[in-house]
Structure formats: C-alpha cells, structure tokens
C-alpha atoms as a PDB file:
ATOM      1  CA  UNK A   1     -20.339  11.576 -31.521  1.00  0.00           C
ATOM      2  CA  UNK A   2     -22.834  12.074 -29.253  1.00  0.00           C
ATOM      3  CA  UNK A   3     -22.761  14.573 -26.563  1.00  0.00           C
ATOM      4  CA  UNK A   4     -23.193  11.783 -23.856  1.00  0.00           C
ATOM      5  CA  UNK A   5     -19.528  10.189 -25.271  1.00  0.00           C
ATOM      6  CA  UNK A   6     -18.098  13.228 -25.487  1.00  0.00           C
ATOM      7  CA  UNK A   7     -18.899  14.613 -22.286  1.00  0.00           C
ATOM      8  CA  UNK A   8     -17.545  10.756 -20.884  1.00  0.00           C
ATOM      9  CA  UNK A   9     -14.451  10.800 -22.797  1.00  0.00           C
ATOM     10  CA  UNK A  10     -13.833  14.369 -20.940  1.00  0.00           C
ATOM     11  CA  UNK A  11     -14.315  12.107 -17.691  1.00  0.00           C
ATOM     12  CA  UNK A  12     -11.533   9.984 -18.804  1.00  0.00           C
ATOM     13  CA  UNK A  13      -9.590  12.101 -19.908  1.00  0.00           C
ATOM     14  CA  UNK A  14      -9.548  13.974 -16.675  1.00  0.00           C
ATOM     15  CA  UNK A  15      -9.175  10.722 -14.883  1.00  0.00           C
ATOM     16  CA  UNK A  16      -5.746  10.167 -16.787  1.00  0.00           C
ATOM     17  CA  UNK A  17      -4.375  13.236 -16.623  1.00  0.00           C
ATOM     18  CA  UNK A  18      -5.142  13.035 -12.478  1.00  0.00           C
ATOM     19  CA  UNK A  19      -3.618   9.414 -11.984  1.00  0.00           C
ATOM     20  CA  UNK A  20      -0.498  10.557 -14.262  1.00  0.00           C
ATOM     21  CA  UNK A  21       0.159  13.044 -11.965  1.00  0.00           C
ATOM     22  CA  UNK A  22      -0.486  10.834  -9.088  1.00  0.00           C
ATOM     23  CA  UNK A  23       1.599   8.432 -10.034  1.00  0.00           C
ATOM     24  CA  UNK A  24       4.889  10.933 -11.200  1.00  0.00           C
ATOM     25  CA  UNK A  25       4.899  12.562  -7.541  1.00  0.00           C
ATOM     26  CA  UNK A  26       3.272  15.711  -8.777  1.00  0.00           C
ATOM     27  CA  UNK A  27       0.655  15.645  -5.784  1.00  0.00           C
ATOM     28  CA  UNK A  28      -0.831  19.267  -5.926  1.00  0.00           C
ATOM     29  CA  UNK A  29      -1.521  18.673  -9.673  1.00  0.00           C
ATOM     30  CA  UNK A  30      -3.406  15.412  -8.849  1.00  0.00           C
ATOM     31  CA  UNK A  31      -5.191  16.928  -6.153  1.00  0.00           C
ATOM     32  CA  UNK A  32      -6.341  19.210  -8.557  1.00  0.00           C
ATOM     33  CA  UNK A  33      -7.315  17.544 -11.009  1.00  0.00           C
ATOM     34  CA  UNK A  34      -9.555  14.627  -8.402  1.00  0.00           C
ATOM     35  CA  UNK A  35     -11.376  17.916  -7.203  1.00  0.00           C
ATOM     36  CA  UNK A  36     -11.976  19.020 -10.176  1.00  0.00           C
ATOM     37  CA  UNK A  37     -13.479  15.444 -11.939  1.00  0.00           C
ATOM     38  CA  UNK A  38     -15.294  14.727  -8.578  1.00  0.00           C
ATOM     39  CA  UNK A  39     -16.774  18.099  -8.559  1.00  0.00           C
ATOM     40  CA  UNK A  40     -18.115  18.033 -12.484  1.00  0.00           C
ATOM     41  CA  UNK A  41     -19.338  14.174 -11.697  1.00  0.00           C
ATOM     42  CA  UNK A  42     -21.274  15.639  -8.622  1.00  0.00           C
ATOM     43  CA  UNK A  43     -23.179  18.517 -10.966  1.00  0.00           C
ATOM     44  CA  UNK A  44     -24.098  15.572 -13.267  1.00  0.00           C
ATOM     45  CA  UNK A  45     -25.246  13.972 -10.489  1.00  0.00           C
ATOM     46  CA  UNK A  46     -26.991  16.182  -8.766  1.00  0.00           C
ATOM     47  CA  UNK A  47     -28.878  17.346 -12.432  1.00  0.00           C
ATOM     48  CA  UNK A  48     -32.329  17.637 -12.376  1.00  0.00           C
ATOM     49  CA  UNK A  49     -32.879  18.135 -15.655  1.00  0.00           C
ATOM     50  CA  UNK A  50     -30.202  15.719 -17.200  1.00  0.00           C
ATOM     51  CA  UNK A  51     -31.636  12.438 -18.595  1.00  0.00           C
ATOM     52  CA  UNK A  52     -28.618  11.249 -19.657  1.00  0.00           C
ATOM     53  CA  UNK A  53     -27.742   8.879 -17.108  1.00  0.00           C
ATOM     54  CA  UNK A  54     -30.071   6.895 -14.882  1.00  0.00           C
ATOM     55  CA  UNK A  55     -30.939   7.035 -11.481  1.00  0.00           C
ATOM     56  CA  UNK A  56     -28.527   3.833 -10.529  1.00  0.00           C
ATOM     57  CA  UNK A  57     -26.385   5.375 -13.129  1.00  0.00           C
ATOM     58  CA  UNK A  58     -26.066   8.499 -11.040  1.00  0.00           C
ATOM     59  CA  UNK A  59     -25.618   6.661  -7.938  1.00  0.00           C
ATOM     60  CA  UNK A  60     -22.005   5.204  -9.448  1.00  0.00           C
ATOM     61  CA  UNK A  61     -20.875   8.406 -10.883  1.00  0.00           C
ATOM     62  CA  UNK A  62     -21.513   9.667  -7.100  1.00  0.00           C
ATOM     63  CA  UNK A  63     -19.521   6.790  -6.106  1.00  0.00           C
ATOM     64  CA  UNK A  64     -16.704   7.784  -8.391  1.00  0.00           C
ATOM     65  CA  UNK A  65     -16.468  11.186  -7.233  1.00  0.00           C
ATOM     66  CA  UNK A  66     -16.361   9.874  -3.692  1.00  0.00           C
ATOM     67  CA  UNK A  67     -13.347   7.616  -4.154  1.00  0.00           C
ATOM     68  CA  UNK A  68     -11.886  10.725  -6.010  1.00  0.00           C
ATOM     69  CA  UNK A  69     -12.439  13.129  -3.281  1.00  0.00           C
ATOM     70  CA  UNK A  70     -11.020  10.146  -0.369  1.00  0.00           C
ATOM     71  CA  UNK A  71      -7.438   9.966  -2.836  1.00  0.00           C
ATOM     72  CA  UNK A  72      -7.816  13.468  -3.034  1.00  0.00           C
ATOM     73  CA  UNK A  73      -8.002  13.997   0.685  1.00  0.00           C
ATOM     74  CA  UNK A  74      -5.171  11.380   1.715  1.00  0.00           C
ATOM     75  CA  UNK A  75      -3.125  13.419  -0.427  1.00  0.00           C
ATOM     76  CA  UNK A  76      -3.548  16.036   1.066  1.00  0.00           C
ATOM     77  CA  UNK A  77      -2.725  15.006   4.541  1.00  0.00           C
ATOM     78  CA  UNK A  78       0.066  12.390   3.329  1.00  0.00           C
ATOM     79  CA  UNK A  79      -1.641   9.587   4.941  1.00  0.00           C
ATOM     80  CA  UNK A  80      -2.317   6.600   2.384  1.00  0.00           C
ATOM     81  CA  UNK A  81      -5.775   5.543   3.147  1.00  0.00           C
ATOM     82  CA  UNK A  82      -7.261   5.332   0.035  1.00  0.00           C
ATOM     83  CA  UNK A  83      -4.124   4.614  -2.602  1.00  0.00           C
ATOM     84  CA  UNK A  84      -3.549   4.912  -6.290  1.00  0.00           C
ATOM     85  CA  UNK A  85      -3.969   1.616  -7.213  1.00  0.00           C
ATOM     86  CA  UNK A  86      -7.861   1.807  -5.816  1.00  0.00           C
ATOM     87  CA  UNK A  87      -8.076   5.071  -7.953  1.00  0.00           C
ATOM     88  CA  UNK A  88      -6.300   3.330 -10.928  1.00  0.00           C
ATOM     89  CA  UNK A  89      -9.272   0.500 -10.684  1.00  0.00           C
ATOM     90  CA  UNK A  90     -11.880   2.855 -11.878  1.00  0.00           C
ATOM     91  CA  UNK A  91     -10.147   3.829 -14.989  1.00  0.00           C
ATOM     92  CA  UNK A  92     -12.183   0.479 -17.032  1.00  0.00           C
ATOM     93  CA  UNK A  93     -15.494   2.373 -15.870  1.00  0.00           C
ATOM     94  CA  UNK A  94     -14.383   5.976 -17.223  1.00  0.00           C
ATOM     95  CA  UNK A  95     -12.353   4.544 -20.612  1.00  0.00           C
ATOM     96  CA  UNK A  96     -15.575   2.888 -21.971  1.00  0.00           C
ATOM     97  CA  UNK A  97     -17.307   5.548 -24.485  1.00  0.00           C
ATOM     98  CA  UNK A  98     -20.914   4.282 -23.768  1.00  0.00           C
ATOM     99  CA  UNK A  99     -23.266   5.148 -20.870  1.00  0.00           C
ATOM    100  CA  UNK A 100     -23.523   1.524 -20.152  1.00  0.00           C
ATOM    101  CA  UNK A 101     -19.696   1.963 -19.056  1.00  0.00           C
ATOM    102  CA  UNK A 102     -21.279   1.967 -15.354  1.00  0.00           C
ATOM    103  CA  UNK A 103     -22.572  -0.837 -15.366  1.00  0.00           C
ATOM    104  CA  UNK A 104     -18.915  -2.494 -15.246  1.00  0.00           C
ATOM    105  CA  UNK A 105     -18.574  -0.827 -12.316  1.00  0.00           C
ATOM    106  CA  UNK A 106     -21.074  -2.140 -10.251  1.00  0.00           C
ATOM    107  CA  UNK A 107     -19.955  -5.559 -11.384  1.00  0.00           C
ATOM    108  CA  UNK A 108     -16.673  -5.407  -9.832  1.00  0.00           C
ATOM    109  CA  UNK A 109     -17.937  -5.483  -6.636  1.00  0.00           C
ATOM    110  CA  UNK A 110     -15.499  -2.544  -5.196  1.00  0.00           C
ATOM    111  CA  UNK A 111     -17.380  -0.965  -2.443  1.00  0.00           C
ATOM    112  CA  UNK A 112     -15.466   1.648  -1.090  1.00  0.00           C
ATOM    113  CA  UNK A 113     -15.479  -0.281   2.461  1.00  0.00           C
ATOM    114  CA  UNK A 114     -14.178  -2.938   0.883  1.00  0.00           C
ATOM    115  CA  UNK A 115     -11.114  -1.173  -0.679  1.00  0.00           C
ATOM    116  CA  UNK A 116     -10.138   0.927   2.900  1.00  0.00           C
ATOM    117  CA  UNK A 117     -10.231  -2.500   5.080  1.00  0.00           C
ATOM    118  CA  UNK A 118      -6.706  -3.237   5.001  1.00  0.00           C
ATOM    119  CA  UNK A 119      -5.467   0.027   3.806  1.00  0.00           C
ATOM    120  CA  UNK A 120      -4.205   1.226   7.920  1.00  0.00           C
ATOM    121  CA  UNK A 121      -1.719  -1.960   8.100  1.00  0.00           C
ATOM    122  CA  UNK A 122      -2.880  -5.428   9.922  1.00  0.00           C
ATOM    123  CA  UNK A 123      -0.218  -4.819  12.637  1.00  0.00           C
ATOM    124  CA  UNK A 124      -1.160  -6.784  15.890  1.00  0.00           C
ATOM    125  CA  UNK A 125      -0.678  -5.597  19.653  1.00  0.00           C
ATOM    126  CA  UNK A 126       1.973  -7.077  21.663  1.00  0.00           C
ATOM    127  CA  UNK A 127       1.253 -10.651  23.389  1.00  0.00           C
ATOM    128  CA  UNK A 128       0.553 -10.410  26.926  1.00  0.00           C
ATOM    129  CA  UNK A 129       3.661 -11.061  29.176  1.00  0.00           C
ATOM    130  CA  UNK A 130       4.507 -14.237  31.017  1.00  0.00           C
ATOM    131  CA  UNK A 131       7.298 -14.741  34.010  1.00  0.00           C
ATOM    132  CA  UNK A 132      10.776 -15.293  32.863  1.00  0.00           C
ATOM    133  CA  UNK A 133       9.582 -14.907  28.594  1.00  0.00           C
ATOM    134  CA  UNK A 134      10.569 -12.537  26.094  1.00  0.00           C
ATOM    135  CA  UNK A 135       8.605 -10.275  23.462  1.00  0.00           C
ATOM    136  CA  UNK A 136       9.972  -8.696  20.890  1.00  0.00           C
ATOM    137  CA  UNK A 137       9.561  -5.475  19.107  1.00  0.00           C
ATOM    138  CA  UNK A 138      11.025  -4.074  15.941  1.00  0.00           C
ATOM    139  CA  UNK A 139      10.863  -0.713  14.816  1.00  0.00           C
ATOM    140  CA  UNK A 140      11.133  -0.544  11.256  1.00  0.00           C
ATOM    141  CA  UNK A 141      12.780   3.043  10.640  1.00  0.00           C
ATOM    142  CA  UNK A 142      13.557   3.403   6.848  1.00  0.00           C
ATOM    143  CA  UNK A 143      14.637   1.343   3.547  1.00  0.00           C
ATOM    144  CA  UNK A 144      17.010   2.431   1.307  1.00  0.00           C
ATOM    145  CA  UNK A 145      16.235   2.377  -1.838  1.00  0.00           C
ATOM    146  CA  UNK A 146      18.379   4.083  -5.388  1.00  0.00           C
ATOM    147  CA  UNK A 147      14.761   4.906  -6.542  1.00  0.00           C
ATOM    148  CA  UNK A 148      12.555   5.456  -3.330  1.00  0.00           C
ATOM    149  CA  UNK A 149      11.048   8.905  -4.741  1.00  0.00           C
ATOM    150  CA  UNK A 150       9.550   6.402  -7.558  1.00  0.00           C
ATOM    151  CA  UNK A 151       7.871   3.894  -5.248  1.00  0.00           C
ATOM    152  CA  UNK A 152       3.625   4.283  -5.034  1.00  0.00           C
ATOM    153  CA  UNK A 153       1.954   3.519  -1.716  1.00  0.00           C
ATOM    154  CA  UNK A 154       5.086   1.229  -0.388  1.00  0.00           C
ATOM    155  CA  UNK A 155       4.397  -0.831   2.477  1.00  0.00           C
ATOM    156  CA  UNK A 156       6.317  -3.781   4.279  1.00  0.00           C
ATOM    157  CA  UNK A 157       4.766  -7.029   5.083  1.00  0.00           C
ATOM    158  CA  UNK A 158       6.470  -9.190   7.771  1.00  0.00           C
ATOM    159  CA  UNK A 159       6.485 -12.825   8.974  1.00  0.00           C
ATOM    160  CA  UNK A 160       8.006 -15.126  11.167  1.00  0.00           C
ATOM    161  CA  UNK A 161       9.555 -18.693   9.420  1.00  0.00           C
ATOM    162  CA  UNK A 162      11.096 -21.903  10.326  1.00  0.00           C
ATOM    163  CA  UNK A 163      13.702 -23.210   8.442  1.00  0.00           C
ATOM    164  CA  UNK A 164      11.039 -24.732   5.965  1.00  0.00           C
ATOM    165  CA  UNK A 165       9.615 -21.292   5.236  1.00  0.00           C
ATOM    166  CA  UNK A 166       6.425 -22.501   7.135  1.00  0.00           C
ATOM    167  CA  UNK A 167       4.674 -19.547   9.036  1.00  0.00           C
ATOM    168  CA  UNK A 168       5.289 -19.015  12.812  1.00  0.00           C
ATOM    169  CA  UNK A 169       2.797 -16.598  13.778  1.00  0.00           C
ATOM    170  CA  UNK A 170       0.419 -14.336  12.056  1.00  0.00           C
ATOM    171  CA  UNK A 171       1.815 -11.674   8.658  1.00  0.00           C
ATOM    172  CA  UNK A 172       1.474  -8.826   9.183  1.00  0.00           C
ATOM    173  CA  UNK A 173       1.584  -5.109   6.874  1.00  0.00           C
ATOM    174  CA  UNK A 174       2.433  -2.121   7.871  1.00  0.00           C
ATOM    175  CA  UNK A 175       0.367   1.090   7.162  1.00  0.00           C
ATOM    176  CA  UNK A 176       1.668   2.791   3.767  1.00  0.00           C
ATOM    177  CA  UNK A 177       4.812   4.883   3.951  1.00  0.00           C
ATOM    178  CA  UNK A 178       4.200   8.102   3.216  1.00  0.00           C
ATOM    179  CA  UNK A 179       7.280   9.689   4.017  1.00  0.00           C
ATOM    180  CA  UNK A 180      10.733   9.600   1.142  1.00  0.00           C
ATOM    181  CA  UNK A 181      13.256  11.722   1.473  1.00  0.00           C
ATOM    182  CA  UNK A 182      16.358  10.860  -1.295  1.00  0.00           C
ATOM    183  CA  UNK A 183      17.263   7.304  -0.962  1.00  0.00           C
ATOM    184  CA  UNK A 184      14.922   6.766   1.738  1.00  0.00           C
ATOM    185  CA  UNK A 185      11.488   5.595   2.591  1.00  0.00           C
ATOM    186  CA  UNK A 186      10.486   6.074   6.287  1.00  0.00           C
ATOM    187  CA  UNK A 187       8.365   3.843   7.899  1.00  0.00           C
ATOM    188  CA  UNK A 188       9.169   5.194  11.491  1.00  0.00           C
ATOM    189  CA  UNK A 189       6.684   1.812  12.778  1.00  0.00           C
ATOM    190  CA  UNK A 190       6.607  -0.936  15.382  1.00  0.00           C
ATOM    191  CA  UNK A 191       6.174  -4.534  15.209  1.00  0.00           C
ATOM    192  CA  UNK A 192       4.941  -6.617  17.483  1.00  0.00           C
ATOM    193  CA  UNK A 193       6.425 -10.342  17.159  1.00  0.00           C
ATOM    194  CA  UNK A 194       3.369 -12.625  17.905  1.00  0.00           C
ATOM    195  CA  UNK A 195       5.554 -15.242  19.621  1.00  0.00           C
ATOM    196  CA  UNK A 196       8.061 -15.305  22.719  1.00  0.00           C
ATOM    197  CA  UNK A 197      11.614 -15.398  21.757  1.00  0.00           C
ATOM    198  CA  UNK A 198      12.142 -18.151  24.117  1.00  0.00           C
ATOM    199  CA  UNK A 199       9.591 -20.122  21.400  1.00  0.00           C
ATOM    200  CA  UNK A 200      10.914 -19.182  18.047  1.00  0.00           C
ATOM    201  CA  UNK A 201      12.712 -22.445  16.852  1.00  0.00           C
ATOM    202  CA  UNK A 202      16.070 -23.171  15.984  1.00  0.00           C
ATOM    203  CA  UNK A 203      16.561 -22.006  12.480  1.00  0.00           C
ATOM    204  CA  UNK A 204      13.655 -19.466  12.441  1.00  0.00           C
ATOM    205  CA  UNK A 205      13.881 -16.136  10.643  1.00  0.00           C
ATOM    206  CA  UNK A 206      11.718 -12.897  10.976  1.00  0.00           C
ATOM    207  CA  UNK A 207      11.687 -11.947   7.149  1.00  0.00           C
ATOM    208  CA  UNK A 208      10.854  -8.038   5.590  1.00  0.00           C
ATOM    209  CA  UNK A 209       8.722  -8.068   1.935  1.00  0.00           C
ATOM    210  CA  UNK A 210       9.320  -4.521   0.805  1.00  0.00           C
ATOM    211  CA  UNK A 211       5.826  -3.940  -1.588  1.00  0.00           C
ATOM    212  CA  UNK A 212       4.916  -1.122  -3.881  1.00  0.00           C
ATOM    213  CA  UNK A 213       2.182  -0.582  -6.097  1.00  0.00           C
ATOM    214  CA  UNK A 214       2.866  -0.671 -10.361  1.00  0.00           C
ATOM    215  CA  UNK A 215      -0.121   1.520 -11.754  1.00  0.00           C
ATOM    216  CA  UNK A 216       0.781  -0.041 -15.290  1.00  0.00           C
ATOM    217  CA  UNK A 217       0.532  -3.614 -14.233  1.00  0.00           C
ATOM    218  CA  UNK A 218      -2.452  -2.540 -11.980  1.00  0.00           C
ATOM    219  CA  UNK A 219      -1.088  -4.688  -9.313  1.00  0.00           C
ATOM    220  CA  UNK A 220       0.995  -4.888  -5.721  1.00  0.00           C
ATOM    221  CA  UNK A 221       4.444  -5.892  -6.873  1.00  0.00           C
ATOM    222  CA  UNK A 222       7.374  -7.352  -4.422  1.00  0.00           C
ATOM    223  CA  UNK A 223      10.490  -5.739  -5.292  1.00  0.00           C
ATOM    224  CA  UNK A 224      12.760  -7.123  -2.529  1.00  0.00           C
ATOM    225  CA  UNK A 225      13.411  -8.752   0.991  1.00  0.00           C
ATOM    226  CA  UNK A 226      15.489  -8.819   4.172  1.00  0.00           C
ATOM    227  CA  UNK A 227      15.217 -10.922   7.473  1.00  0.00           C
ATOM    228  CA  UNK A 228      17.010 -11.143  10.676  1.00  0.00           C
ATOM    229  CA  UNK A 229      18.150 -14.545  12.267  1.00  0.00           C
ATOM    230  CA  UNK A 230      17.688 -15.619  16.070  1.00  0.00           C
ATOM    231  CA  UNK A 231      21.344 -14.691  16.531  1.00  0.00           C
ATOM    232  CA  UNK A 232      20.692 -11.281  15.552  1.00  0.00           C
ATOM    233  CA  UNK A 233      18.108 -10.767  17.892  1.00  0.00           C
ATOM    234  CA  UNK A 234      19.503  -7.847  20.244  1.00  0.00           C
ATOM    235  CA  UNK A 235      18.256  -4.685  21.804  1.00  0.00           C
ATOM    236  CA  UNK A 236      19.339  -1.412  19.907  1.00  0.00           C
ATOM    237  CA  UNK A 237      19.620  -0.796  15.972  1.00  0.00           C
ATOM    238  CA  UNK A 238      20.254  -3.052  13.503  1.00  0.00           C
ATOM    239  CA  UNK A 239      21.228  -2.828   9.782  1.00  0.00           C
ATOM    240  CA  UNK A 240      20.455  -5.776   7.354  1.00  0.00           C
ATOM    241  CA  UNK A 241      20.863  -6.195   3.887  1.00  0.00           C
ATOM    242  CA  UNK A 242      18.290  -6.197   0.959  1.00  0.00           C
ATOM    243  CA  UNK A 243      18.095  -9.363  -1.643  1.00  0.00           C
ATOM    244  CA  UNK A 244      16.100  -9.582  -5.179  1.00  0.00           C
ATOM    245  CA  UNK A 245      13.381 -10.933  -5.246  1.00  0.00           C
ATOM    246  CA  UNK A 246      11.340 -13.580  -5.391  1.00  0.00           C
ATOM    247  CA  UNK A 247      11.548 -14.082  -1.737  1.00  0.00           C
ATOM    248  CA  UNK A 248      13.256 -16.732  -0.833  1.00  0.00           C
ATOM    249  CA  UNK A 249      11.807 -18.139   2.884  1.00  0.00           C
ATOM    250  CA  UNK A 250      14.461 -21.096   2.802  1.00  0.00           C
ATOM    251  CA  UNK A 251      17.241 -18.759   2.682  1.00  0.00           C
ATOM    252  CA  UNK A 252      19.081 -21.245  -0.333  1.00  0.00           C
ATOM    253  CA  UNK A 253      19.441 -19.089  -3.127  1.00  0.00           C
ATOM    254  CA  UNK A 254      20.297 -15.388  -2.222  1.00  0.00           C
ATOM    255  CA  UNK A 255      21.380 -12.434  -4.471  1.00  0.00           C
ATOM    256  CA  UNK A 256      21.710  -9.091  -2.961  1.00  0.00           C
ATOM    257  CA  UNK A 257      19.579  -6.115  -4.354  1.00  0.00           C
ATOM    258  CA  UNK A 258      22.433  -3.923  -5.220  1.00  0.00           C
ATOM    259  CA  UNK A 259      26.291  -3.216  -4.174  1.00  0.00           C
ATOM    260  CA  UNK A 260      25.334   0.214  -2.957  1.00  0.00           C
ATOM    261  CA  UNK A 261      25.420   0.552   0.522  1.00  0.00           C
ATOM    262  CA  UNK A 262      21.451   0.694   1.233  1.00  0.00           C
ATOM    263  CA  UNK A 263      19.783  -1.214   3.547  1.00  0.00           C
ATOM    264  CA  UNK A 264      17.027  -2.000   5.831  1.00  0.00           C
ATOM    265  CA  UNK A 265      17.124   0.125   9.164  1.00  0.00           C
ATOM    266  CA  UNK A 266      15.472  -1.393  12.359  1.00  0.00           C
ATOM    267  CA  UNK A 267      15.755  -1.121  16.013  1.00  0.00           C
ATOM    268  CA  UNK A 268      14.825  -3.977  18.304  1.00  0.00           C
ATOM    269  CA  UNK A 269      13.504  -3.298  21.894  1.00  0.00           C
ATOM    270  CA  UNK A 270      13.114  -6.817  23.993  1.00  0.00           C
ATOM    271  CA  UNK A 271      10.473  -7.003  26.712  1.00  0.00           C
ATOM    272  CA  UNK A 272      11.016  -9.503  29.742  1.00  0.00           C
ATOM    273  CA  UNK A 273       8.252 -10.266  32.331  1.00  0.00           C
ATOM    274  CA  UNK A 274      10.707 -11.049  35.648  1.00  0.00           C
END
C-alpha cells in the first residue's frame, strides 16, 4: 500500500472515530477528534513540498477541514449550525482509498453555503396587525421523548391544514434543539402563525413534525406528530399528545406514540389589534 492510501485511510479513520463520537453524545471527544483531522488536512494542505495531491485536490481537503472545524465549533457553543448529518456527507470522499476520492466530492455539489442555508430555522415574523383580527403565537417549550438524549440535531417543522391536509400558510422549521435534559428536548421557540385566527377555516389544524437526523440512514427521519385544533386555541399553556408516525394531516387514522405520559409542551399568546 502506498503511502498516499495509507496516509487517506488514517483520514477516514479519524473521520469515523469523530462522527461516532458525535453521534453517541460524547461531544468533547468529537471535538477532539474534528480539530485534530482538520488540523493534519490543513498541514497537507498547506505542504510545499508534498506532490501528492493536486492543487484542486488541496483546495477540497481545505474544504474538508473547514466543514470539520464549523461542526467542531457549533459544538462547542451548543448551537446547531452546521449538523452531523452535513459532517456524515463527507464520509464517501474520506472512505475511498485512492487520491481520486476528491474528486467525488466536488461532484456532489455541497458548498458549504449551501449546507448552512436552512440550518437557523425558516421561522417567519408575525403578520402585521389589522382592527378587530387576531395573530397567533405559539411557543414551543419542550417534547417529551423516552429517548430524547438519543435524538441528533432534532428540530420541529410546523404547518397550518384544512381538513383536506391542504396547506394554509407557509411551513415553517425551527432552529435545531440543542438543549435535552432526561426525557426532554427544549426548544424554548416562538411561532408566528402566518394567518389571522379569524381566517383559519372550520376544520383547520396547526400540526407539529418532530424531525431528527439518523447518521446510519444518512437522512432526516420523522419520528412523530402533534397538532392543536381551532377549539384549542387559547392564551396560556397547553399540553397535546404525540402520535406515530407517518403524519397523518386528515386526522383519520391516529395511534398515539406511547402510553407514557410525554407530550408536546406549548404556550399560546393571542395578539388583537382593537
């Protein structure tokens, strides 16, 4: 073996042992071990008397070690901007044992832009008011969950329905939780409903897609839902139950998530322009 594979199957092997940790909780480890490939990637890169890798070559690896050092720092600071499942995407450049390996990279088109764009949430501001209307805001507080501590970069995506399941007003996603304590994943976020009350339809539902992130799969899972009818719309908490998935927007055929007591925790705040 060559010493270009072996030095690349080091790289990979680095890359695992980081994302393992990532992905079991152990964050200091991972951070660790991100500095540590970024840092050995950015001496190859910065080699002036390597010839190893090419000069577009070079430019990926310094890619590589720049998504690295971005998990690395959201770690750090518990803020998800750059998740585990962008990390996780890079592992089919690293597992190749060929220098061409970065080639695949470049063809997946993942520009490091690209991957942060939606990372914050795509939560909207509140409507403006009008005389005698309502707006609504929810405040989603925490999920329970029997296995929160095991969910990767969860986030909640929300919509309005009619009775159809046919969109009211724009979805939107919260920013990644961050937060888990026991059963619990805090959210601690407001919602802005993009529609007056006084304009949701009869039959219309404001529905909760709890998401997570499946490093094996490589892909954002579903794992359940919740909504909240008109009726329920109230000022002051609120506590609504959690159902299996698939999501169901017609509401027809409903199984609850689990018999423990563990639910969805909001608090509703309603705005009216006199």
């Amino acid at each position: 073996m060559s010493d270009v594979n072996k030095t690349i199957q080091k790289w990979h092997a680095s890359f695992k042992k980081g994302t393992d940790f990532d992905s079991w909780g152990q964050l200091v480890e991972a951070i660790d071990e991100y500095q540590i490939l970024a840092r050995q990637l950015q001496k190859e890169v910065q080699s002036t008397n390597s010839s190893d890798f090419t000069e577009e070559q070079k430019k990926t690896l310094a890619k590589i070690a720049t998504c690295l050092e971005m998990r690395s720092a959201s770690l750090q600071v518990c803020i998800g901007v750059f998740l585990l499942m962008h990390i996780t995407l890079l592992k089919v450049v690293l597992s190749n044992s060929s220098p061409g390996f970065l080639k695949v990279f470049q063809s997946l088109s993942l520009d490091i832009g690209q991957w942060s764009s939606r990372l914050p949430g795509t939560l909207l501001p509140r409507l403006p008011s009008e005389p005698g209307m309502t707006l609504l805001t929810i405040r989603i507080e925490k999920i329970g969950l029997k296995d929160a501590g095991q969910c990767i970069d969860p986030y909640m995506t929300i919509s309005v329905k009619d009775a159809n399941g046919v969109d009211l007003n724009p979805v939107q996603d919260t920013p990644v939780a961050t937060r888990k304590e026991d059963t619990y994943i805090h959210f601690s976020v407001d919602v802005e409903i993009q529609r007056h009350v006084e304009k949701l339809p009869k039959g219309a539902a404001i529905f909760f897609e709890f998401k997570h992130y499946k490093p094996k799969k490589r892909f954002t899972s579903t794992k359940c839902f919740a909504f909240m009818e008109m009726d329920e719309i109230k000022p002051g908490p609120i506590v609504i139950e959690l159902y299996k998935k698939p999501t169901d927007f017609k509401r027809k055929k409903l199984q609850l998530l689990t018999k423990k007591p563990l639910y969805l925790h909001l608090d509703q705040t309603l705005h009216k322009d006199s």
